[in-house]
PDB file of N, CA and C in Angstrom:
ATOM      1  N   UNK A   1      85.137  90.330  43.998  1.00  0.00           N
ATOM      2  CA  UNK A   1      83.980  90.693  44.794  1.00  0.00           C
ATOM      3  C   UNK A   1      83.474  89.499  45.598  1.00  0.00           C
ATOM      4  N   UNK A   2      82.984  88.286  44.930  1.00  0.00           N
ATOM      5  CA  UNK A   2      83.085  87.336  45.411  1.00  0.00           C
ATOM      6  C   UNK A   2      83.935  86.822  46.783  1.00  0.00           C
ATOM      7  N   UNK A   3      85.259  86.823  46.572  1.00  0.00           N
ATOM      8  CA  UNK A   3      86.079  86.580  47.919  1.00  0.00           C
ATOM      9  C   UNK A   3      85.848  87.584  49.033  1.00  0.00           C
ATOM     10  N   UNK A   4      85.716  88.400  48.699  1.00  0.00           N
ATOM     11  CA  UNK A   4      85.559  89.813  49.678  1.00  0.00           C
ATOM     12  C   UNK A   4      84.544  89.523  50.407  1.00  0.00           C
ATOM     13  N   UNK A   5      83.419  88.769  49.716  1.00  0.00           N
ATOM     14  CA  UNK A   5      82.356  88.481  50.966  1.00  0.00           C
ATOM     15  C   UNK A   5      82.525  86.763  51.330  1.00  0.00           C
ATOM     16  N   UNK A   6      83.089  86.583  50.808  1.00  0.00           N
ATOM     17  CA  UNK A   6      83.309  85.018  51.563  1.00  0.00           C
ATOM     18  C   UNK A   6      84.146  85.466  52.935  1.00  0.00           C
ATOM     19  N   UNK A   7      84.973  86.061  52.647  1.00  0.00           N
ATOM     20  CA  UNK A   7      86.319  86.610  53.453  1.00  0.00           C
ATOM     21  C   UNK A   7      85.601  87.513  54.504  1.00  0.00           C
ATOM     22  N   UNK A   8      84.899  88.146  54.061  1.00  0.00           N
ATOM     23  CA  UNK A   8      83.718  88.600  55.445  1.00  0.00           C
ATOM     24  C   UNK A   8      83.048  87.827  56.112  1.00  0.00           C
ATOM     25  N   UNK A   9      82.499  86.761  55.706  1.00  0.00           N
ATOM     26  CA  UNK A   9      81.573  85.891  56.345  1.00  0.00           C
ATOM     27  C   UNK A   9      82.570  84.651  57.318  1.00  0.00           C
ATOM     28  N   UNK A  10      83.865  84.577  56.626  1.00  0.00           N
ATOM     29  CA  UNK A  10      84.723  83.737  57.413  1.00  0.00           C
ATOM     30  C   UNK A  10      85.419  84.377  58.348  1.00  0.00           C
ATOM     31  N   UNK A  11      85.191  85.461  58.545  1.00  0.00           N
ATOM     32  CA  UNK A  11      86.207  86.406  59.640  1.00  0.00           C
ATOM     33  C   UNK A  11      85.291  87.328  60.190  1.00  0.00           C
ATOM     34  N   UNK A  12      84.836  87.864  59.261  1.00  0.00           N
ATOM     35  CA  UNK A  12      84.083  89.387  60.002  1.00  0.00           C
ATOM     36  C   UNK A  12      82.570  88.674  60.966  1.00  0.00           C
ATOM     37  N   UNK A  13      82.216  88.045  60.329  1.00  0.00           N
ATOM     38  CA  UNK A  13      81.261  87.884  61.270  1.00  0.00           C
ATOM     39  C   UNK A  13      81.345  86.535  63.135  1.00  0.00           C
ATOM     40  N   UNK A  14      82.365  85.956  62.518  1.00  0.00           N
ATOM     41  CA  UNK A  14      82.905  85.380  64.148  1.00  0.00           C
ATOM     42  C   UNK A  14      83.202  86.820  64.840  1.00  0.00           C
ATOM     43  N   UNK A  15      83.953  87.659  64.188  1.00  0.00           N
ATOM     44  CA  UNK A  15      84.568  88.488  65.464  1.00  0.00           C
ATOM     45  C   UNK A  15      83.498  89.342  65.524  1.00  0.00           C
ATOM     46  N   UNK A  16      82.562  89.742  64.922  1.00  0.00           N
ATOM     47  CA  UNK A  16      81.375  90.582  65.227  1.00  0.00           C
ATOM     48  C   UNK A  16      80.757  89.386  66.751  1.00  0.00           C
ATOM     49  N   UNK A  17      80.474  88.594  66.364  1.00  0.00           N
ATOM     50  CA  UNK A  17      79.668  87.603  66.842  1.00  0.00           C
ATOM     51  C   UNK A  17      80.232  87.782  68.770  1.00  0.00           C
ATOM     52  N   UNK A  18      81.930  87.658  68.591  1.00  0.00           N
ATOM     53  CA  UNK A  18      82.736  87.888  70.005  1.00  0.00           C
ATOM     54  C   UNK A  18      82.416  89.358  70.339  1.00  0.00           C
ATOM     55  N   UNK A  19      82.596  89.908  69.774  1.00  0.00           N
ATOM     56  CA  UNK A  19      82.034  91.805  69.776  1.00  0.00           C
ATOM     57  C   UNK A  19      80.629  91.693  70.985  1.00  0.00           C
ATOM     58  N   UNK A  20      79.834  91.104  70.161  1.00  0.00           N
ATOM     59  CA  UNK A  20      78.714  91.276  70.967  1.00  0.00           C
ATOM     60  C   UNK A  20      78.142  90.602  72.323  1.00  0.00           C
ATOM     61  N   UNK A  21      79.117  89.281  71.761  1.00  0.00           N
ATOM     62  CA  UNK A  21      79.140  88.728  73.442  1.00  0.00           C
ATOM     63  C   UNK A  21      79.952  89.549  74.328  1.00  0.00           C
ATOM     64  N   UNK A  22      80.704  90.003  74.005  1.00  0.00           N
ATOM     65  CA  UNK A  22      81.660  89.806  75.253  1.00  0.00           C
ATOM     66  C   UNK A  22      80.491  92.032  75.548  1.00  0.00           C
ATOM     67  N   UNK A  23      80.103  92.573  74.567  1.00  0.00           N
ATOM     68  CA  UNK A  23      79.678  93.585  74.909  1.00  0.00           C
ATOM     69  C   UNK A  23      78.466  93.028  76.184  1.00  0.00           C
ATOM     70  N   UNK A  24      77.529  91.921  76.085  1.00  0.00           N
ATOM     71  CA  UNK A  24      76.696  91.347  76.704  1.00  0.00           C
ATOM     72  C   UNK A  24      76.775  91.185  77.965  1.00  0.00           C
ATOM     73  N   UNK A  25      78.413  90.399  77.796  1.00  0.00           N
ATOM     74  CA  UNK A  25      78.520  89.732  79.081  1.00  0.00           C
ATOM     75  C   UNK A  25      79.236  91.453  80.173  1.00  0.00           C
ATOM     76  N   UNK A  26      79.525  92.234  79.484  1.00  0.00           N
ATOM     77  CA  UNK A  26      79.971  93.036  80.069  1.00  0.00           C
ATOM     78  C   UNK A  26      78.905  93.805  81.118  1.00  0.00           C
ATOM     79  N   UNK A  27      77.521  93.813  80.077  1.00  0.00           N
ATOM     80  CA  UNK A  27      76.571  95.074  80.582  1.00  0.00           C
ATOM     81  C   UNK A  27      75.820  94.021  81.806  1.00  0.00           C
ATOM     82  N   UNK A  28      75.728  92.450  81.086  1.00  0.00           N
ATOM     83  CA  UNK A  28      75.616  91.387  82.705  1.00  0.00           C
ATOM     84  C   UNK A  28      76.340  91.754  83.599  1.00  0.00           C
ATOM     85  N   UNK A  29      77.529  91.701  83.616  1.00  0.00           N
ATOM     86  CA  UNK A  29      78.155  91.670  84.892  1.00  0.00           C
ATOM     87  C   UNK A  29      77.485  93.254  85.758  1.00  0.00           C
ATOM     88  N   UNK A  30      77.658  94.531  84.830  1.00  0.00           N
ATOM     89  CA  UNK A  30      77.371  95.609  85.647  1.00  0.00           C
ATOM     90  C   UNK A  30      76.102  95.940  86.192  1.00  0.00           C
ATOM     91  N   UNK A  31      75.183  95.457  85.575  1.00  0.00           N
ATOM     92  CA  UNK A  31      73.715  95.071  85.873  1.00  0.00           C
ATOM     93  C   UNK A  31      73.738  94.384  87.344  1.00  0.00           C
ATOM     94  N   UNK A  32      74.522  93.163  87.294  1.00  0.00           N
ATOM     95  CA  UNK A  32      74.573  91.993  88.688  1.00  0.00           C
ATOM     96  C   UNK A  32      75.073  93.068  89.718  1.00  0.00           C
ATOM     97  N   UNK A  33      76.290  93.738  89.413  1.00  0.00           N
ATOM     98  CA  UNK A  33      76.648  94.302  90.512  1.00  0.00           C
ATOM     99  C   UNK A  33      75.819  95.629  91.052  1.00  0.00           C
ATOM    100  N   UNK A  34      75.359  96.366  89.719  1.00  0.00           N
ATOM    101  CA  UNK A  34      74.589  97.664  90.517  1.00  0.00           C
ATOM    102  C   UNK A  34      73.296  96.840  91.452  1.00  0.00           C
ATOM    103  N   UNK A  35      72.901  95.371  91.320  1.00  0.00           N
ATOM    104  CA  UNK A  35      72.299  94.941  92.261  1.00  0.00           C
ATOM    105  C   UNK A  35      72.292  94.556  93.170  1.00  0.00           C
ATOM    106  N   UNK A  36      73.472  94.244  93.542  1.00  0.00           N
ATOM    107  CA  UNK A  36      74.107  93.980  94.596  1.00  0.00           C
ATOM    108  C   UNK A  36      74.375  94.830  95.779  1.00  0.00           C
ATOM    109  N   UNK A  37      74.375  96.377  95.305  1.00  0.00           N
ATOM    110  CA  UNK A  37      74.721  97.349  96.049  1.00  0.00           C
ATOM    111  C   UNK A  37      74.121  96.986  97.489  1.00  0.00           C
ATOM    112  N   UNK A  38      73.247  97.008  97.902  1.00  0.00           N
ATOM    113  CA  UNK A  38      72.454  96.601  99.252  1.00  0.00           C
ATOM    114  C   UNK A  38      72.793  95.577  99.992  1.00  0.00           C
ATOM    115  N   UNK A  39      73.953  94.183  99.607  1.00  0.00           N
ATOM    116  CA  UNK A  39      74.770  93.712  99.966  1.00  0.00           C
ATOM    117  C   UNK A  39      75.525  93.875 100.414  1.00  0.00           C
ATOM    118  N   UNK A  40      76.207  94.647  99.551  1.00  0.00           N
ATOM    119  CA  UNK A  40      77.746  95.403  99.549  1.00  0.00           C
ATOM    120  C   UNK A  40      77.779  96.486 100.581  1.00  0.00           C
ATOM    121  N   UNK A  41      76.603  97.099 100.758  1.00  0.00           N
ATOM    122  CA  UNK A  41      76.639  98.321 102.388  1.00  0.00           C
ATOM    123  C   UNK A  41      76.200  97.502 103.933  1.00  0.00           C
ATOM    124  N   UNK A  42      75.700  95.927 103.403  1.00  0.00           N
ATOM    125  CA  UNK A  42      75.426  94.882 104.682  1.00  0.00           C
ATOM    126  C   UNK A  42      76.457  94.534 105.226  1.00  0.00           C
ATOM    127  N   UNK A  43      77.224  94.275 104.192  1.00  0.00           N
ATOM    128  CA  UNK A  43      78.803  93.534 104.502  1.00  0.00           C
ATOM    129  C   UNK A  43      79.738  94.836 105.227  1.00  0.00           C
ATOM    130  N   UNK A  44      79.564  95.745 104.378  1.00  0.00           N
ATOM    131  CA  UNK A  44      80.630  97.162 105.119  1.00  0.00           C
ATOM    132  C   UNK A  44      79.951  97.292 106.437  1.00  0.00           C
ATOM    133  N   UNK A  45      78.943  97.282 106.716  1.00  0.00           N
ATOM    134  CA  UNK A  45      78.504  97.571 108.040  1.00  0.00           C
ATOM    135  C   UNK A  45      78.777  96.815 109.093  1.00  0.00           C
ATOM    136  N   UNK A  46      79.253  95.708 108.743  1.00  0.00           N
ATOM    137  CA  UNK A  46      79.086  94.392 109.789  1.00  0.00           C
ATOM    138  C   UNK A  46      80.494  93.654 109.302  1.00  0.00           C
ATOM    139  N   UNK A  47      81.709  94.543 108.967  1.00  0.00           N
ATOM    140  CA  UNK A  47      83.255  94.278 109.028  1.00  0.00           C
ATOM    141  C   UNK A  47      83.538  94.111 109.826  1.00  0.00           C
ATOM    142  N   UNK A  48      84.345  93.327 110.207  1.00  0.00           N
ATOM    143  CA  UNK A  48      85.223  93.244 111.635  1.00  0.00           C
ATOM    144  C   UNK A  48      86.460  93.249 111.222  1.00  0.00           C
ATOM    145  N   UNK A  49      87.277  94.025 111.942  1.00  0.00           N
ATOM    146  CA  UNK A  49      89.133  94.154 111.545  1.00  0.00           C
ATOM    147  C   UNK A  49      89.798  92.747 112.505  1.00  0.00           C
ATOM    148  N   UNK A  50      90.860  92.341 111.987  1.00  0.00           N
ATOM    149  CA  UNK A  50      91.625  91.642 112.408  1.00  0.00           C
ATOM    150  C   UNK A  50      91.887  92.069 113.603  1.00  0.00           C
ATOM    151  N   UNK A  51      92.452  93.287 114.091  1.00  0.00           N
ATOM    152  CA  UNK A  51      92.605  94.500 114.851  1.00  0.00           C
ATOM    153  C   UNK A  51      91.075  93.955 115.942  1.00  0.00           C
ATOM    154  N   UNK A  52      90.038  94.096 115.515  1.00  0.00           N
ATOM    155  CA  UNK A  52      88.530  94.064 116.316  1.00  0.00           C
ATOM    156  C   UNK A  52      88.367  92.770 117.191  1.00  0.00           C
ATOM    157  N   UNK A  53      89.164  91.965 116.287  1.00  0.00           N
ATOM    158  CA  UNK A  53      88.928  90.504 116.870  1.00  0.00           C
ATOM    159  C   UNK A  53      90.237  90.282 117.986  1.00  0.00           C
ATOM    160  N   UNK A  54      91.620  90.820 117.518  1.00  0.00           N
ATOM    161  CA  UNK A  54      92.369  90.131 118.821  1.00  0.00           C
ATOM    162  C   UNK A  54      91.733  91.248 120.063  1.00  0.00           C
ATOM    163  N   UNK A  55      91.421  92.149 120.053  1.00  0.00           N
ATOM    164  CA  UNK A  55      90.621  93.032 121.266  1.00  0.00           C
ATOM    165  C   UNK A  55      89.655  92.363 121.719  1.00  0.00           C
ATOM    166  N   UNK A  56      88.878  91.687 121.318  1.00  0.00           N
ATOM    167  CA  UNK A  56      87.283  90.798 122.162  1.00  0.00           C
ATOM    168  C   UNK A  56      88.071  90.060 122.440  1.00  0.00           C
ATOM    169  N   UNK A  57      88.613  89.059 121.888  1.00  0.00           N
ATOM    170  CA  UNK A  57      89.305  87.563 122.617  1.00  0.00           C
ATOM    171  C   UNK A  57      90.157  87.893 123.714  1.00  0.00           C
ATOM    172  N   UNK A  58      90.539  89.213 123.489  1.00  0.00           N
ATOM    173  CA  UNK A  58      91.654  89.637 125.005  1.00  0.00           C
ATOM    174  C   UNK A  58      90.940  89.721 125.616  1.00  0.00           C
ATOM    175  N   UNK A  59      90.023  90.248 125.466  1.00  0.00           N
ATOM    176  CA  UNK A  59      88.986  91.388 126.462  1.00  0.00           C
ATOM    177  C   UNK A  59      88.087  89.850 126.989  1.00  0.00           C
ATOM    178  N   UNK A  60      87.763  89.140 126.222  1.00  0.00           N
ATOM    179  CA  UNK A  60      87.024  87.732 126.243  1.00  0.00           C
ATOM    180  C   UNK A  60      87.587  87.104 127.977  1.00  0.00           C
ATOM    181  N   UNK A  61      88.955  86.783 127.538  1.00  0.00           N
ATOM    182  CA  UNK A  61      90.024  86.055 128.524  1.00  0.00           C
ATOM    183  C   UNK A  61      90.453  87.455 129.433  1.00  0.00           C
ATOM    184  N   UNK A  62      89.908  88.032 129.273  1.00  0.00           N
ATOM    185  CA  UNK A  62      90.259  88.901 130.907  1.00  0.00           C
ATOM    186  C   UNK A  62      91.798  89.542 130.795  1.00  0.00           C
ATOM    187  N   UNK A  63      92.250  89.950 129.627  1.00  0.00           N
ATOM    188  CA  UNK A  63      93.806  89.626 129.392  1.00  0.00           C
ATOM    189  C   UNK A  63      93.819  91.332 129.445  1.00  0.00           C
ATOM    190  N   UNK A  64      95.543  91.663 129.972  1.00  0.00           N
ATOM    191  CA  UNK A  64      95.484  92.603 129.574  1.00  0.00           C
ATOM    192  C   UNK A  64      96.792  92.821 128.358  1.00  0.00           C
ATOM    193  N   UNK A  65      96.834  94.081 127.467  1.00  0.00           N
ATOM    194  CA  UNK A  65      97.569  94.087 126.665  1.00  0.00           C
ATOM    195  C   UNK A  65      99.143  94.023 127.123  1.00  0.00           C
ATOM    196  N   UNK A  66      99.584  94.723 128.109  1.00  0.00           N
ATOM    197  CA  UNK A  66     100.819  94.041 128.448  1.00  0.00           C
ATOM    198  C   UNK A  66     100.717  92.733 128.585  1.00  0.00           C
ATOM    199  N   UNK A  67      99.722  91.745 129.466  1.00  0.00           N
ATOM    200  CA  UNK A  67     100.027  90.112 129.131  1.00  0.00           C
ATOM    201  C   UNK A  67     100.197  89.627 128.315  1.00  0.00           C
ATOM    202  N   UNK A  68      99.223  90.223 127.293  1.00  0.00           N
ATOM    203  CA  UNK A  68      99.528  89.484 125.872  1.00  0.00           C
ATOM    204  C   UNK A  68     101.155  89.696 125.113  1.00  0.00           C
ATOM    205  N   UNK A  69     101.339  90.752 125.234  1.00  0.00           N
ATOM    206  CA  UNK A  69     102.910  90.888 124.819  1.00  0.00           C
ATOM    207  C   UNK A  69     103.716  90.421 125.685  1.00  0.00           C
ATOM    208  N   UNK A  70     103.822  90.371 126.861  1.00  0.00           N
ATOM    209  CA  UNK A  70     104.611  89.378 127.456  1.00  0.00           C
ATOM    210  C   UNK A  70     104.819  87.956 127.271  1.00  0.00           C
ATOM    211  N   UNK A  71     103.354  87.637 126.869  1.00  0.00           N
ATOM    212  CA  UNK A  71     103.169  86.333 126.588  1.00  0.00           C
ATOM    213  C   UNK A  71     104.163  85.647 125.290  1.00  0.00           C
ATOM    214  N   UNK A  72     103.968  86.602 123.992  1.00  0.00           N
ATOM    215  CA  UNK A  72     103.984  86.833 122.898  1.00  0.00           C
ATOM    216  C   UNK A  72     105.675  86.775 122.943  1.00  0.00           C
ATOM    217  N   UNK A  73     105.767  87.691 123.678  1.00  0.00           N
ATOM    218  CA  UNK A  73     107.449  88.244 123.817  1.00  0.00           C
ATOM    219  C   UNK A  73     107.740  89.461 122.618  1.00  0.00           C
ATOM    220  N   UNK A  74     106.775  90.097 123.018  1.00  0.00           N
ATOM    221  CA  UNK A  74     106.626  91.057 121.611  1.00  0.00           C
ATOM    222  C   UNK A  74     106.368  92.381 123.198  1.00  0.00           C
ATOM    223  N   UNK A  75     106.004  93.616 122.380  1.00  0.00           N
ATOM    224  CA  UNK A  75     106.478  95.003 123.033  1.00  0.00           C
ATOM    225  C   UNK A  75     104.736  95.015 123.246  1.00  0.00           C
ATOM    226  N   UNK A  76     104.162  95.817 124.345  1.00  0.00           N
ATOM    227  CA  UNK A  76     102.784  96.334 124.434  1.00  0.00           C
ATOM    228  C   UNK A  76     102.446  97.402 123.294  1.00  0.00           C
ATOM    229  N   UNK A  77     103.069  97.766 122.615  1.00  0.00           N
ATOM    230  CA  UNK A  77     102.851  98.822 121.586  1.00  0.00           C
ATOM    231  C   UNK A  77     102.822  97.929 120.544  1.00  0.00           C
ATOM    232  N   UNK A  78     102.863  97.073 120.348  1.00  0.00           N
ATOM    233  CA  UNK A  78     103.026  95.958 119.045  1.00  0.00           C
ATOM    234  C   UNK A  78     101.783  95.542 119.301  1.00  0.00           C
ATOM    235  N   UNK A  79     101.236  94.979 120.470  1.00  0.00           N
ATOM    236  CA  UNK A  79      99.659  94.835 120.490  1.00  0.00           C
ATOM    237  C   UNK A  79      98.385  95.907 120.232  1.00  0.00           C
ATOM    238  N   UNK A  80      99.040  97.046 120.979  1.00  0.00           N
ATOM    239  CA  UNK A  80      98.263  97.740 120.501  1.00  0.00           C
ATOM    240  C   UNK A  80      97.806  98.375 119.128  1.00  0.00           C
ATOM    241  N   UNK A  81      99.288  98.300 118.399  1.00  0.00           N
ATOM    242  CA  UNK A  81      99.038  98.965 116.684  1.00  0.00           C
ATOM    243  C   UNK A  81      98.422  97.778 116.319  1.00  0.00           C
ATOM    244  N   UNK A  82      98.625  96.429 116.805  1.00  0.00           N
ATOM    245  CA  UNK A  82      97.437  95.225 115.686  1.00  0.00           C
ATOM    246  C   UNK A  82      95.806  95.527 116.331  1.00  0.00           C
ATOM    247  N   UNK A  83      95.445  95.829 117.436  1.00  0.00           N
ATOM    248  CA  UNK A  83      94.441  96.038 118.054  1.00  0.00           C
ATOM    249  C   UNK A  83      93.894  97.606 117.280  1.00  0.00           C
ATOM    250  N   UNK A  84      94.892  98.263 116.938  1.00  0.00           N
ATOM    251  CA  UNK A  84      94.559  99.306 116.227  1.00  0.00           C
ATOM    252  C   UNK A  84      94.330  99.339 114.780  1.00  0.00           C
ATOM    253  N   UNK A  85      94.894  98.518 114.295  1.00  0.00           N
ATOM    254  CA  UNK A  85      94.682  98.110 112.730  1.00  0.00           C
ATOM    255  C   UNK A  85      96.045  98.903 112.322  1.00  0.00           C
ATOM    256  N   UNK A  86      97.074  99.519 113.026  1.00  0.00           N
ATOM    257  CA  UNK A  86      98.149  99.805 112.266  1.00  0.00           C
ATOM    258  C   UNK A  86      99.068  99.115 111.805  1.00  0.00           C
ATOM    259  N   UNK A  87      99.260  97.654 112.275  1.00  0.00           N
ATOM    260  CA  UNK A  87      99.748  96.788 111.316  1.00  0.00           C
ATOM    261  C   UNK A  87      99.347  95.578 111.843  1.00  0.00           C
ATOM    262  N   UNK A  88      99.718  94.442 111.172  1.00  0.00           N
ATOM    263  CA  UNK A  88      99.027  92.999 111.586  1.00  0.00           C
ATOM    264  C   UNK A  88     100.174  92.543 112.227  1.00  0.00           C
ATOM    265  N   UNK A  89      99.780  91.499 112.853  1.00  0.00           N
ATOM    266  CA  UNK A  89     101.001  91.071 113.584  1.00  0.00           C
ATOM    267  C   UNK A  89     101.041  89.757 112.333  1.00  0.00           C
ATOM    268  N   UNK A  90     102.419  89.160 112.858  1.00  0.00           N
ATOM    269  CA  UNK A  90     103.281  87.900 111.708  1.00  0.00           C
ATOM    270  C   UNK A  90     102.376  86.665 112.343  1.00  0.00           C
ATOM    271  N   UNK A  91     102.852  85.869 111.256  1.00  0.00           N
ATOM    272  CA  UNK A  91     102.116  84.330 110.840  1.00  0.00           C
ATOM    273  C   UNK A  91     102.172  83.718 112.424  1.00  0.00           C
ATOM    274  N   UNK A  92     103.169  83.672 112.724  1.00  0.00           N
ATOM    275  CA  UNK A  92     103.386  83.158 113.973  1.00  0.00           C
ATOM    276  C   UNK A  92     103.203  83.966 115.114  1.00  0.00           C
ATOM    277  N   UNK A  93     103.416  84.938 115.381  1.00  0.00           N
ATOM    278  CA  UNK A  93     102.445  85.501 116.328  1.00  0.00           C
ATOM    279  C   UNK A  93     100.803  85.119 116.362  1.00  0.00           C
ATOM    280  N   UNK A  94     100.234  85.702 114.855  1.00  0.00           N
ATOM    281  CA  UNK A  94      98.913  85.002 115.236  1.00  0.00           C
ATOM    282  C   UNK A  94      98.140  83.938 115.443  1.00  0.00           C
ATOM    283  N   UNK A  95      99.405  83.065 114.850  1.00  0.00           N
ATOM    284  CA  UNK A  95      99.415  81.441 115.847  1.00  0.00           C
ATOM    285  C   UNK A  95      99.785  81.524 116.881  1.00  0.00           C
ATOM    286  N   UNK A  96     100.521  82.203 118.118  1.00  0.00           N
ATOM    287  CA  UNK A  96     100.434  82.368 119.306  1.00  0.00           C
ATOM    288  C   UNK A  96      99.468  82.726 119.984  1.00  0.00           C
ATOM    289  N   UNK A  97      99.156  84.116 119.366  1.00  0.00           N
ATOM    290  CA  UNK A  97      97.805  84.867 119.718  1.00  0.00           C
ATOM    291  C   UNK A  97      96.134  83.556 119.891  1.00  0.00           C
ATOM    292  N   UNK A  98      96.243  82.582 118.813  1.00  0.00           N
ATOM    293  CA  UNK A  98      95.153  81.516 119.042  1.00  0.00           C
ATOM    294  C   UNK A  98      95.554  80.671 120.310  1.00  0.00           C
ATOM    295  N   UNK A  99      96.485  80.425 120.374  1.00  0.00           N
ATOM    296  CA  UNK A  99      97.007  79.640 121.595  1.00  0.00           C
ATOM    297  C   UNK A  99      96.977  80.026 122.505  1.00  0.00           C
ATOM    298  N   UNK A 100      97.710  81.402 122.776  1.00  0.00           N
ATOM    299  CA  UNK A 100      96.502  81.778 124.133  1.00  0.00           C
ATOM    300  C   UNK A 100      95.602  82.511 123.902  1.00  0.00           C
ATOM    301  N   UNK A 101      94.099  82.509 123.385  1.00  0.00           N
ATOM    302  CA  UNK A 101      93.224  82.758 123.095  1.00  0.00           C
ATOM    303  C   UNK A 101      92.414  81.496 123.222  1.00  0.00           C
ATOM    304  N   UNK A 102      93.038  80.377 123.322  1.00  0.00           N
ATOM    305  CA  UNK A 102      92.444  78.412 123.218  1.00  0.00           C
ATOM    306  C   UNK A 102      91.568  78.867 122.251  1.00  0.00           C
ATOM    307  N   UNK A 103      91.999  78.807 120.971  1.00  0.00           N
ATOM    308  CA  UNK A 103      90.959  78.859 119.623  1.00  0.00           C
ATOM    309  C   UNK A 103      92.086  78.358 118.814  1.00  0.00           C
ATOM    310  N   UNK A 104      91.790  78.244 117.599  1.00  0.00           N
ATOM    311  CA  UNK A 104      92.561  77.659 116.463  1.00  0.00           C
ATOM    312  C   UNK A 104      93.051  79.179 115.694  1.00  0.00           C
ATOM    313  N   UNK A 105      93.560  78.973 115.310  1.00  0.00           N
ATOM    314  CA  UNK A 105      94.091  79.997 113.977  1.00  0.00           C
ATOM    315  C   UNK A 105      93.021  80.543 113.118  1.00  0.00           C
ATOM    316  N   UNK A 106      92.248  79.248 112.443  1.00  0.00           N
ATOM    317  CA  UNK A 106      91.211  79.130 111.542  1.00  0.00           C
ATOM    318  C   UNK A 106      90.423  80.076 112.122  1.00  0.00           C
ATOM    319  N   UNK A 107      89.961  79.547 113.267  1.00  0.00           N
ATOM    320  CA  UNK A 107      88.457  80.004 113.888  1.00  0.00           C
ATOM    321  C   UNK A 107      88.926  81.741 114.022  1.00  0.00           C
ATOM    322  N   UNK A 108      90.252  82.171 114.512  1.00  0.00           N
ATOM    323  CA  UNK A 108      90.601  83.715 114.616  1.00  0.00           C
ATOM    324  C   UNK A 108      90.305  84.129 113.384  1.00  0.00           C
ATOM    325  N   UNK A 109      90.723  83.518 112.836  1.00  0.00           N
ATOM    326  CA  UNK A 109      90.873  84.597 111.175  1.00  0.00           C
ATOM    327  C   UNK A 109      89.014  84.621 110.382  1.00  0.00           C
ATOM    328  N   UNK A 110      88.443  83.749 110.752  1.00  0.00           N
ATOM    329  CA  UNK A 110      87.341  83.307 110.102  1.00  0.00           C
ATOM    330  C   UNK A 110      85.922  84.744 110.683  1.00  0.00           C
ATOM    331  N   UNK A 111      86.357  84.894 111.784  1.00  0.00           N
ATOM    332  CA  UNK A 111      85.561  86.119 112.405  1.00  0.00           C
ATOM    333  C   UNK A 111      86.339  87.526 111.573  1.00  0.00           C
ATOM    334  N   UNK A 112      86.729  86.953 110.633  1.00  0.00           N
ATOM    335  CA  UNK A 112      87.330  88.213 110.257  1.00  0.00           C
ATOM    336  C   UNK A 112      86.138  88.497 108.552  1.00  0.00           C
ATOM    337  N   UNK A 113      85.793  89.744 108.705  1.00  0.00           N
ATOM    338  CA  UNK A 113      84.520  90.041 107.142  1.00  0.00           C
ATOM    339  C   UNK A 113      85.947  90.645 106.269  1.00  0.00           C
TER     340      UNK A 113
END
């Protein structure tokens, strides 16, 4: 009888002890976030697509979408599905795309929510 509660007190109650933290830290975290909600519909509202941004910087520089694919050496339908959000264009394209855009890479991607 004796060991049985030593043997509880050396085991059962650490993992009770983790039990209740980690139950704690759980109902924290969901607490933080159901507060957050009013954030979280600021940010959705005020997204910008990758797609959103090479369209202003064209539109910025007076460009039209065939130039840019000419430029690029890519097809006018390839600009338009990234302008559309149907696919992104590659690493190096959108390091082209900054270059003629005279912006950095960084600064393109950074207007991106």
């Amino acid at each position: 009888m004796f060991r049985m509660t030593v043997l509880f007190f050396i085991i059962g109650i650490p993992i009770l002890a983790v039990f209740i933290f980690l139950i704690y830290s759980i109902i924290r975290a969901l607490w933080k976030y159901i507060g957050s909600k009013d954030v979280r519909q600021e940010k959705e509202t005020i997204k910008v697509s990758l797609g959103e941004t090479i369209k202003s910087h064209r539109m910025r520089c007076k460009m039209t979408q065939e130039f840019v694919a000419d430029a690029l050496g890519v097809s006018r339908q390839s600009v338009s599905k990234w302008e559309n959000g149907t696919c992104d264009p590659s690493t190096s394209n959108l390091i082209a795309l900054a270059k003629l855009f005279q912006i950095s890479p960084e600064e393109l991607l950074r207007e991106i929510s």
